[in-house]
C-alpha atoms as a PDB file:
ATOM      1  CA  UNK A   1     -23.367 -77.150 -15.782  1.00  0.00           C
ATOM      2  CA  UNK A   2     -21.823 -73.855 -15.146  1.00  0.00           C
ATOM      3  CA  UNK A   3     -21.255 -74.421 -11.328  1.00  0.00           C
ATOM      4  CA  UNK A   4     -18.717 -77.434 -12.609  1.00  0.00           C
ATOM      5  CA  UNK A   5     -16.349 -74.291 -13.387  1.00  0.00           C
ATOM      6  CA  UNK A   6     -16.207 -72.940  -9.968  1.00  0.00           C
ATOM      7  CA  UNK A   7     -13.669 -74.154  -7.412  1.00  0.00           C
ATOM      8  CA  UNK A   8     -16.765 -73.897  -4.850  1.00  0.00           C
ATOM      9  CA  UNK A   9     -20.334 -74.609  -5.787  1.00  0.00           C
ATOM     10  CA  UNK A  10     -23.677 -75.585  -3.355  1.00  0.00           C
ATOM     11  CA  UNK A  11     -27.200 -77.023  -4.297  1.00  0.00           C
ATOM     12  CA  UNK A  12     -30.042 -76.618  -2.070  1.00  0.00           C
ATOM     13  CA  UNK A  13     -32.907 -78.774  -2.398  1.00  0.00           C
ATOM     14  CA  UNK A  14     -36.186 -78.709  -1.093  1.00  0.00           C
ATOM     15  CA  UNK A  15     -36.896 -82.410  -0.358  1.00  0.00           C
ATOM     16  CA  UNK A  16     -40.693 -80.961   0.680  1.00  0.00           C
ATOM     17  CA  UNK A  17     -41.694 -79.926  -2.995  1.00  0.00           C
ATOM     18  CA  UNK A  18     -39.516 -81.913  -5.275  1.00  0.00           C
ATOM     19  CA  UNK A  19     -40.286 -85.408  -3.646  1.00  0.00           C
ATOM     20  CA  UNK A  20     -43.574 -84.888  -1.117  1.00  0.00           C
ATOM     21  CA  UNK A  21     -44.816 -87.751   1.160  1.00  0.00           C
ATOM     22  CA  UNK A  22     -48.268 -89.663   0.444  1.00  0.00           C
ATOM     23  CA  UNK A  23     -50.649 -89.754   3.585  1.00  0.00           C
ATOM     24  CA  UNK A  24     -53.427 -92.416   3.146  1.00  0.00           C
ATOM     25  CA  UNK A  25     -55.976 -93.347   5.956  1.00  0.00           C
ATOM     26  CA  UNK A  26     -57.538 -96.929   6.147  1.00  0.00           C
ATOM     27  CA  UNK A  27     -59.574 -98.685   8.201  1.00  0.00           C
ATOM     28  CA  UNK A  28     -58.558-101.518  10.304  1.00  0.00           C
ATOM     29  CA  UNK A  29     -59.499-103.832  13.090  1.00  0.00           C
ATOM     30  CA  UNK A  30     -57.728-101.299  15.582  1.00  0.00           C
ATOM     31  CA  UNK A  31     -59.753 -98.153  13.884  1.00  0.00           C
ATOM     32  CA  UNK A  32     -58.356 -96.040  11.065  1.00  0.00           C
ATOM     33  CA  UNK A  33     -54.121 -96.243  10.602  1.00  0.00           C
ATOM     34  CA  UNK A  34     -51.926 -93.665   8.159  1.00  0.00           C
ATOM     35  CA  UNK A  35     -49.641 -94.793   6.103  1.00  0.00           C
ATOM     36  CA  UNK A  36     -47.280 -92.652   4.547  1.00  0.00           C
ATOM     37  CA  UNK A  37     -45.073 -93.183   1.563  1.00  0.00           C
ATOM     38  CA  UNK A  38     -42.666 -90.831  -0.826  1.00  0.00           C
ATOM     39  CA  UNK A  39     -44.646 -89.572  -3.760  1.00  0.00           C
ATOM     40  CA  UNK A  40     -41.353 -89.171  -6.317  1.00  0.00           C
ATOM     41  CA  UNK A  41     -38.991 -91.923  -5.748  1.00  0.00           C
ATOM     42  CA  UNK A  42     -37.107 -91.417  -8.916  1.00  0.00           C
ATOM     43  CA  UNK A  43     -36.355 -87.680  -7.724  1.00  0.00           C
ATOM     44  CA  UNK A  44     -35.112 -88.696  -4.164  1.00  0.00           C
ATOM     45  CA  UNK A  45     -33.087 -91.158  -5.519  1.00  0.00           C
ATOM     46  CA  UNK A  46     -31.406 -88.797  -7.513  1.00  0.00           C
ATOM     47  CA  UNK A  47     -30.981 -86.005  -5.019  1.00  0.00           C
ATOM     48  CA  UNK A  48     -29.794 -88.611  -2.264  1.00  0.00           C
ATOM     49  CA  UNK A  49     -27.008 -89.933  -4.434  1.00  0.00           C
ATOM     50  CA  UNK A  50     -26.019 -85.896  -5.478  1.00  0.00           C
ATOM     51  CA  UNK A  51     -26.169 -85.659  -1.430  1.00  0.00           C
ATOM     52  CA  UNK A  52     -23.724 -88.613  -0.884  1.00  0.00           C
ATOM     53  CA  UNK A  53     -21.581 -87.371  -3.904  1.00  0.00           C
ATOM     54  CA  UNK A  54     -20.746 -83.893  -2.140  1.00  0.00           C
ATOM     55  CA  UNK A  55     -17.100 -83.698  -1.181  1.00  0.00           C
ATOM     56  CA  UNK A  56     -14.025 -81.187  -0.357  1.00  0.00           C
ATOM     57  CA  UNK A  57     -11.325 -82.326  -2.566  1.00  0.00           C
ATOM     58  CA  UNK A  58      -7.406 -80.938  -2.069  1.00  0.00           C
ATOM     59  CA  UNK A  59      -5.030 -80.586  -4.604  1.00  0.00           C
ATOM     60  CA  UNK A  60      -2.146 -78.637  -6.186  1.00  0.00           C
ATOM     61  CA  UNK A  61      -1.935 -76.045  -8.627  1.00  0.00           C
ATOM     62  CA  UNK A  62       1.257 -74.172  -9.809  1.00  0.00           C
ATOM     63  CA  UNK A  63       1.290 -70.870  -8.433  1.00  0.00           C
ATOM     64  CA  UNK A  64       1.869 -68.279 -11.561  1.00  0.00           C
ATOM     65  CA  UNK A  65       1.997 -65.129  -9.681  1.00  0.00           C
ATOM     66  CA  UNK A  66       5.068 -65.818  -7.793  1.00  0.00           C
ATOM     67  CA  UNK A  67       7.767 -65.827 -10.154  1.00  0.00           C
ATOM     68  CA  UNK A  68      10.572 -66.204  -7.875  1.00  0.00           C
ATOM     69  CA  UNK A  69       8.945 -68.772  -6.184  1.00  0.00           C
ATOM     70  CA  UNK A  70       7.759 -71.610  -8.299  1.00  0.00           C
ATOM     71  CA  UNK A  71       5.619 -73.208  -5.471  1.00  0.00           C
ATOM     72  CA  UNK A  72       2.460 -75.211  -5.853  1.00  0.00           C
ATOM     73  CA  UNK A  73      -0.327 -74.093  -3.940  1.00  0.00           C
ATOM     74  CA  UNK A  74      -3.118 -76.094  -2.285  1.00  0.00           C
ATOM     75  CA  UNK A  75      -6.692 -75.763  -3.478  1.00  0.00           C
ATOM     76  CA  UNK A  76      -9.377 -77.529  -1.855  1.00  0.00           C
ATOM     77  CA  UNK A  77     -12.381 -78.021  -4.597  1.00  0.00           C
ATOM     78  CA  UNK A  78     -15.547 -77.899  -2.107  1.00  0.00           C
ATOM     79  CA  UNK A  79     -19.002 -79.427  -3.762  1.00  0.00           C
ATOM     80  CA  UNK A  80     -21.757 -78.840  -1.384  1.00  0.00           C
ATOM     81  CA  UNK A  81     -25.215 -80.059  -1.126  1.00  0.00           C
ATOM     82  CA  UNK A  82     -28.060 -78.555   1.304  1.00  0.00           C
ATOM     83  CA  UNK A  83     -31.127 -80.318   2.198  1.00  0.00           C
ATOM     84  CA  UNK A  84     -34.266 -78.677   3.286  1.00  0.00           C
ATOM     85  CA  UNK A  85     -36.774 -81.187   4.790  1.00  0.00           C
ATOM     86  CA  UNK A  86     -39.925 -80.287   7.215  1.00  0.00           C
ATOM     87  CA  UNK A  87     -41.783 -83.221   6.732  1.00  0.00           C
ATOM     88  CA  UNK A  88     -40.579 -85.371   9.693  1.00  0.00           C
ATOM     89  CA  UNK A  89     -41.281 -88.334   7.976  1.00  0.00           C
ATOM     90  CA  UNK A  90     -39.024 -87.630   4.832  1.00  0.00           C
ATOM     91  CA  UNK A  91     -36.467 -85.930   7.347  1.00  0.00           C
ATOM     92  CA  UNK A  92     -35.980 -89.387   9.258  1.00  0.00           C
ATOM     93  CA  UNK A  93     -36.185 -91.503   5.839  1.00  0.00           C
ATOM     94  CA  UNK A  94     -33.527 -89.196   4.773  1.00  0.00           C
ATOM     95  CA  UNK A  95     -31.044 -89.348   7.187  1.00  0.00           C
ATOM     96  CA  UNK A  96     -31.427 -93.200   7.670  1.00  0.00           C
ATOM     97  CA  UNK A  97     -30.842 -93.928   3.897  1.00  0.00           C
ATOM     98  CA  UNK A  98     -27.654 -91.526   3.766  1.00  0.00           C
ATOM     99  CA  UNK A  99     -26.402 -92.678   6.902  1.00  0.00           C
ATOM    100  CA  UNK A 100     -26.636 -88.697   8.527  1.00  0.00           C
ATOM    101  CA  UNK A 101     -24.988 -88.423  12.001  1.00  0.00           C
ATOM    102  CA  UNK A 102     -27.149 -86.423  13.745  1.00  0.00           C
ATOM    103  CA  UNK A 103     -26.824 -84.857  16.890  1.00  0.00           C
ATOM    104  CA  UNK A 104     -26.731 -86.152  19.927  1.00  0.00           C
ATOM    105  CA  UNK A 105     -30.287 -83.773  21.385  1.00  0.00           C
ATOM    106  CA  UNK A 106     -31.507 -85.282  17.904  1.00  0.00           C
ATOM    107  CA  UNK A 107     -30.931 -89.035  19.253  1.00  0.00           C
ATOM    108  CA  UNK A 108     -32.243 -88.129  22.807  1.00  0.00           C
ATOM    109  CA  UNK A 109     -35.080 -86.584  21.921  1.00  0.00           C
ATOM    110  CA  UNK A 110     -36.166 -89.653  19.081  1.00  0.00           C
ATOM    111  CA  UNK A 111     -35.731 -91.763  22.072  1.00  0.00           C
ATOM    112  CA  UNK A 112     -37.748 -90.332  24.639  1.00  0.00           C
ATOM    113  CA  UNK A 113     -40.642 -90.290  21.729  1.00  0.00           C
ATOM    114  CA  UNK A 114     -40.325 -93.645  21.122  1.00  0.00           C
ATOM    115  CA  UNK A 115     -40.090 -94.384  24.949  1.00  0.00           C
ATOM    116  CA  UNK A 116     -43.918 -92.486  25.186  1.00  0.00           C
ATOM    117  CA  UNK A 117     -44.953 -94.167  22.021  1.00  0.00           C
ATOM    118  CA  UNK A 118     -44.773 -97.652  24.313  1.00  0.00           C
ATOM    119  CA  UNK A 119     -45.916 -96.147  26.976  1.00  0.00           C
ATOM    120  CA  UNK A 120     -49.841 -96.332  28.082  1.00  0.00           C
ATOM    121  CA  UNK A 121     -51.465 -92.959  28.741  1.00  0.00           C
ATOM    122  CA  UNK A 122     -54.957 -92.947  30.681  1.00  0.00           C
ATOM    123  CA  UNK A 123     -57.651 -91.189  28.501  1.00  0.00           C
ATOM    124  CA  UNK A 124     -59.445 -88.378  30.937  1.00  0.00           C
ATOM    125  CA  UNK A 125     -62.620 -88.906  28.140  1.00  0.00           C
ATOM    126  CA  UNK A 126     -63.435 -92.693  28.602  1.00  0.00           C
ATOM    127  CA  UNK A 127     -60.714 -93.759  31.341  1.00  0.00           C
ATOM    128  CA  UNK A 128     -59.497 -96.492  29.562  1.00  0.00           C
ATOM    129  CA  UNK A 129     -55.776 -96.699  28.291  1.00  0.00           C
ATOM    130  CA  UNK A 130     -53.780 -96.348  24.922  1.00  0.00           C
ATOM    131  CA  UNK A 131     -50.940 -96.235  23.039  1.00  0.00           C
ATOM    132  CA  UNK A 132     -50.362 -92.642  21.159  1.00  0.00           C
ATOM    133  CA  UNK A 133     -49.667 -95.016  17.608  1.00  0.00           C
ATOM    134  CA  UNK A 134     -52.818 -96.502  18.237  1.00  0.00           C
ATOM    135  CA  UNK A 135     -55.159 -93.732  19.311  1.00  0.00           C
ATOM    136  CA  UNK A 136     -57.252 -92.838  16.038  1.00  0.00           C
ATOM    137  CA  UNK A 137     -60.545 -91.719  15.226  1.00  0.00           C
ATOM    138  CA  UNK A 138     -63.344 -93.653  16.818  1.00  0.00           C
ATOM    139  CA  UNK A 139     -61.985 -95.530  19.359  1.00  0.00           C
ATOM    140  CA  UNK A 140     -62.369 -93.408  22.487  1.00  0.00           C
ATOM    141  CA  UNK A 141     -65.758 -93.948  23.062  1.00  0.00           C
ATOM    142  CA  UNK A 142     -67.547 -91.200  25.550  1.00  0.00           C
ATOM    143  CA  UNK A 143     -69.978 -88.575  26.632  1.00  0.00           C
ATOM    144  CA  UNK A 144     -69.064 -85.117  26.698  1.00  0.00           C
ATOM    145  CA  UNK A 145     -71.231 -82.967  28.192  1.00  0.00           C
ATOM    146  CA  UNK A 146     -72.103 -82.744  31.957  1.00  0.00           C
ATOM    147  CA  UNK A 147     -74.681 -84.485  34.171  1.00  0.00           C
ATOM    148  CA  UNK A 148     -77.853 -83.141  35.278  1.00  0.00           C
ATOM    149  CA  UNK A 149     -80.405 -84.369  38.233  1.00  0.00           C
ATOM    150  CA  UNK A 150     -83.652 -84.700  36.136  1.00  0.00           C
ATOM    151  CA  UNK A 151     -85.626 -85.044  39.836  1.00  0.00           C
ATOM    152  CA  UNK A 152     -84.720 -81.788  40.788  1.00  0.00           C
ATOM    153  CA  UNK A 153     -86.821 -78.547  40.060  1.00  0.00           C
ATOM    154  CA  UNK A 154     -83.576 -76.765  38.974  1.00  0.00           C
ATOM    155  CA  UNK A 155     -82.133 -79.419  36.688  1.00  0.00           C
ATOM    156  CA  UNK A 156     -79.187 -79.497  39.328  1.00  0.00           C
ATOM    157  CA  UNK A 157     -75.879 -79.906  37.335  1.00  0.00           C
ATOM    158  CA  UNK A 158     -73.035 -82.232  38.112  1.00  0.00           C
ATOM    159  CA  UNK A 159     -69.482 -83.740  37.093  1.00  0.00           C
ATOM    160  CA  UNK A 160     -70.023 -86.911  35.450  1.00  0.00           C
ATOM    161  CA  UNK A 161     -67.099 -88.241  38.070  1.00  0.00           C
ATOM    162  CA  UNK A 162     -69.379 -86.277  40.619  1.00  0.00           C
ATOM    163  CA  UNK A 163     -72.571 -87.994  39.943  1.00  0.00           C
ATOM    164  CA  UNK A 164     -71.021 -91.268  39.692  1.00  0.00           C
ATOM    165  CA  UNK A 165     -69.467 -91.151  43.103  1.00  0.00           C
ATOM    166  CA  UNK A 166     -72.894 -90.021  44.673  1.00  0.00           C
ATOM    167  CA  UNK A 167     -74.749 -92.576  43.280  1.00  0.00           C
ATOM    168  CA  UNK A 168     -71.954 -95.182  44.675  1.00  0.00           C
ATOM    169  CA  UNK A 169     -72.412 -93.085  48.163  1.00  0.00           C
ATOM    170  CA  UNK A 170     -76.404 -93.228  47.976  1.00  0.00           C
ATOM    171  CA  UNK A 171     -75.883 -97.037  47.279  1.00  0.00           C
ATOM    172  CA  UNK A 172     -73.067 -97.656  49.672  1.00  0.00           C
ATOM    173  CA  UNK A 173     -75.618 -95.631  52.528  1.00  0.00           C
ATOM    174  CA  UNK A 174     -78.653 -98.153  51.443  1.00  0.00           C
ATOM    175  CA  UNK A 175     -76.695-101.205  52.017  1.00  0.00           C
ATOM    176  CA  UNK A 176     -75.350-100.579  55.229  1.00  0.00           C
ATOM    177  CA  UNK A 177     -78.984 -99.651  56.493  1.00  0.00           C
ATOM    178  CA  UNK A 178     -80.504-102.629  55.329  1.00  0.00           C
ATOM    179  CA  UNK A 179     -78.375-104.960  57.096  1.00  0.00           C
ATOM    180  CA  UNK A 180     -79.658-103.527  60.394  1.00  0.00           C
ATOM    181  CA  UNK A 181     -83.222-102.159  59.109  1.00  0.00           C
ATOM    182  CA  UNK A 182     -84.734-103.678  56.118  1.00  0.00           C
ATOM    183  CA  UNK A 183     -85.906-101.917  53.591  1.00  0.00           C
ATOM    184  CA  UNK A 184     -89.420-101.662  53.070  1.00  0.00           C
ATOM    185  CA  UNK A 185     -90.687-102.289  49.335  1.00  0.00           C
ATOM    186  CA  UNK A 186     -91.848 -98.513  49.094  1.00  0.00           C
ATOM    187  CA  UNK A 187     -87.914 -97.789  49.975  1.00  0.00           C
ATOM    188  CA  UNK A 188     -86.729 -99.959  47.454  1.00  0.00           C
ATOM    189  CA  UNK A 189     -88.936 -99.126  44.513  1.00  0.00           C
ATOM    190  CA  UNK A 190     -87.929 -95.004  45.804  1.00  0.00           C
ATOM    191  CA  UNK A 191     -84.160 -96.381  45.624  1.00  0.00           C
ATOM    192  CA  UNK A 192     -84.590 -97.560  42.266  1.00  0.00           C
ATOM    193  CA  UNK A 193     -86.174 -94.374  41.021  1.00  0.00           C
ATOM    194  CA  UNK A 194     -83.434 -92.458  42.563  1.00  0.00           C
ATOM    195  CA  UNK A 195     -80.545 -94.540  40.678  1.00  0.00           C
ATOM    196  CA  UNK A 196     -82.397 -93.448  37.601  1.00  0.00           C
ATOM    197  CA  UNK A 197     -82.143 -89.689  38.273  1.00  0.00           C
ATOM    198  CA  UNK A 198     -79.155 -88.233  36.790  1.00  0.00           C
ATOM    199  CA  UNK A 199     -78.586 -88.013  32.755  1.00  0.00           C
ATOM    200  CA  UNK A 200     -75.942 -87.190  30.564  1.00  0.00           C
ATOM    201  CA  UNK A 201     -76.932 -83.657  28.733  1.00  0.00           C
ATOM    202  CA  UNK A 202     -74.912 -84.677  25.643  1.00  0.00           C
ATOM    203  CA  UNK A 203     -77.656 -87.435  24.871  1.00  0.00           C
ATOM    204  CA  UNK A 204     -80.190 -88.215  28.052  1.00  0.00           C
ATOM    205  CA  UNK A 205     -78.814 -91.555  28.756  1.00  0.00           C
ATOM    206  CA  UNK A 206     -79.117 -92.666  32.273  1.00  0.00           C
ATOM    207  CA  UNK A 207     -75.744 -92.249  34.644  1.00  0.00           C
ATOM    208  CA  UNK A 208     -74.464 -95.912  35.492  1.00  0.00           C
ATOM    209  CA  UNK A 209     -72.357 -96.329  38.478  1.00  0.00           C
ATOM    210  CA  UNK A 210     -71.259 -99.502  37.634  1.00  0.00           C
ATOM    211  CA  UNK A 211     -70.160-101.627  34.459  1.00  0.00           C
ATOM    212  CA  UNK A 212     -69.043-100.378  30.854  1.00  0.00           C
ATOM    213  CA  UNK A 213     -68.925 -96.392  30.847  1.00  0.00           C
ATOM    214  CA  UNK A 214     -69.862 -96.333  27.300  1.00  0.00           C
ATOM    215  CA  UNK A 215     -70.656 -92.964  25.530  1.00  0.00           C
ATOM    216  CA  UNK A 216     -72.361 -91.168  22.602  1.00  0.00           C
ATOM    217  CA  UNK A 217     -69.688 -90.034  20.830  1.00  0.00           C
ATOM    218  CA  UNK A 218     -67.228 -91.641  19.299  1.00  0.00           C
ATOM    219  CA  UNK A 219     -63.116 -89.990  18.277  1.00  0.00           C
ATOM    220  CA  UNK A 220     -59.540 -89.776  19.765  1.00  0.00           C
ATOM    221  CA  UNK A 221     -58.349 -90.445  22.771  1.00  0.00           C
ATOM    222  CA  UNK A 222     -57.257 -87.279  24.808  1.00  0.00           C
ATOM    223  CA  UNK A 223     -53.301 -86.158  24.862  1.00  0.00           C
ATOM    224  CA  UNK A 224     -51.517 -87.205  27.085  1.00  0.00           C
ATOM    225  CA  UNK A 225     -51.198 -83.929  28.766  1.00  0.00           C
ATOM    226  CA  UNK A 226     -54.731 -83.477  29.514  1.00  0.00           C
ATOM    227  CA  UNK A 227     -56.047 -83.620  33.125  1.00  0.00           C
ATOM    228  CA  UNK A 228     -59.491 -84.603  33.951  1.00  0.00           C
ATOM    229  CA  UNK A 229     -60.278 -81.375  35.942  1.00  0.00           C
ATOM    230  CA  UNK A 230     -59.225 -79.764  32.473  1.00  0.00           C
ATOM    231  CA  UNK A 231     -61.991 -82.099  30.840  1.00  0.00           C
ATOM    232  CA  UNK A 232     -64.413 -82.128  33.267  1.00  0.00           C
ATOM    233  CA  UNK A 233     -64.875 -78.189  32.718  1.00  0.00           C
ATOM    234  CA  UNK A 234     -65.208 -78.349  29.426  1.00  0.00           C
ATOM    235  CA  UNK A 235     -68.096 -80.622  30.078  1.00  0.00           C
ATOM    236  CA  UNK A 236     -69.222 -78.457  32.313  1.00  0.00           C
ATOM    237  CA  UNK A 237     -68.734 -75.370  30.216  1.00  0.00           C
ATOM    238  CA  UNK A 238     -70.263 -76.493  26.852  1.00  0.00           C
ATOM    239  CA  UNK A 239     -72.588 -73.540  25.425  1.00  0.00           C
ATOM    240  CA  UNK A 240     -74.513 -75.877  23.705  1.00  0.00           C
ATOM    241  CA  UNK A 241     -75.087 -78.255  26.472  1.00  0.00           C
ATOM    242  CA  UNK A 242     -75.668 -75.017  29.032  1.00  0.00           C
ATOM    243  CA  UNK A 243     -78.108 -74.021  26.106  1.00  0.00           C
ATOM    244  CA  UNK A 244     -79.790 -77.373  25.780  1.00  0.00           C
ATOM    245  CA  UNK A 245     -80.341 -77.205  29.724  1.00  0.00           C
ATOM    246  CA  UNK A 246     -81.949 -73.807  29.543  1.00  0.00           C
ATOM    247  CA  UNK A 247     -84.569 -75.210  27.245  1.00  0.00           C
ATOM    248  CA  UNK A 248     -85.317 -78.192  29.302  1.00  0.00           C
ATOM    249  CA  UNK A 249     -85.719 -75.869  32.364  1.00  0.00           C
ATOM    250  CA  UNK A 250     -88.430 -73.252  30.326  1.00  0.00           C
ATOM    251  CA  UNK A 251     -90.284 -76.659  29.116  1.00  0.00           C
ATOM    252  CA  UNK A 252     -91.286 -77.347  33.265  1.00  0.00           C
ATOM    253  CA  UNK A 253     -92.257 -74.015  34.387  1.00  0.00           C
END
């Protein structure tokens, strides 16, 4: 090659086109997992021993332009190789096979994501908990729309943490009056009715204040930087579910 002539010479390679990383999704007893994989092994091996082969090289050369000086001059022979990577993946399979000393923000910062990757986060959708490797499609299970009160005239919407908590208040209120007044069996067929009163707009399933939450829809987890008000309005603020509400109302009148 011509760059062999030149006392400095630099490659750049872009590790993204000329060796690529293979995503493939299966399913699994813990939901779907990704596996990923190089796609040209024969060209990374090449490139990664040109990377490791890149040196700066001194040595001595007689120095013709002085003739009253016959002095030999250093000469450092520089071979340089440049790698441009975007893919995480093939950035961190990289710089573990070549043995790249990164920087120390680098090292801190793989750290503290493998720190969150053990550590549970709360899901805001189905309150249970999970680990970011783990959270794939399908296993949050949940409803996302709101609640409304299908014994009132207005359809009167709730929270779904809202209606929960006032049907464990309403409950809470009944048991504490029986055990001074019981309740008549008019009272506790109206009690029962009441219990059944609120419904989840996403799919008209009945409100449960106690046992499995349970949902209609099925996907990921939320981040881990969601907040439940932040869900909650959502919910609340669905077109189609504010929609789907309308029509129920215009059905009664």
């Amino acid at each position: 090659m011509n760059a062999q002539r030149y006392r400095r010479s630099m490659i750049v390679y872009d590790l993204d086109s000329l060796v690529g990383v293979n995503r493939s999704e299966g399913n699994s007893s813990m939901g779907r997992s990704t596996n990923l994989s190089l796609i040209n092994h024969n060209v990374y091996t090449y490139i990664k021993d040109k990377f490791q082969s890149a040196y700066i090289q001194s040595s001595t050369s007689n120095n013709n332009n002085d003739e009253n000086d016959n002095k030999d001059a250093i000469v450092n022979e520089e071979k340089w190789s440049v790698m441009v990577i975007r893919d995480p993946f093939l950035l961190r399979q990289f710089c573990d096979d070549v043995a790249f000393t990164r920087s120390i923000r680098e090292i801190e910062e793989e750290e503290a994501e493998i720190r969150r990757a053990d550590q549970p986060v709360r899901c805001v959708q189905c309150s249970d908990y999970y680990l970011v490797q783990d959270n794939k499609m399908g296993v949050c299970v949940h409803h996302d729309g709101f609640v409304y009160d299908n014994h009132s005239i207005t359809l009167a919407q709730w929270g779904q943490h809202a209606a929960i908590a006032q049907l464990l208040k309403e409950e809470a209120e009944a048991i504490k009056q029986s055990s001074t007044n019981p309740l008549t069996p008019e009272q506790k067929e109206r009690l029962e009715r009441e219990k059944q009163r609120f419904k989840y707009i996403c799919c008209n399933q009945t409100v449960q204040a106690s046992g499995m939450v349970g949902g209609c829809k099925r996907g990921k987890h939320s981040l881990a930087d969601v907040k439940l008000i932040q869900w909650e309005y959502e919910c609340d603020h669905n077109r189609d579910y504010q929609d789907k509400r309308l029509n129920l109302l215009q059905t009664r009148i």
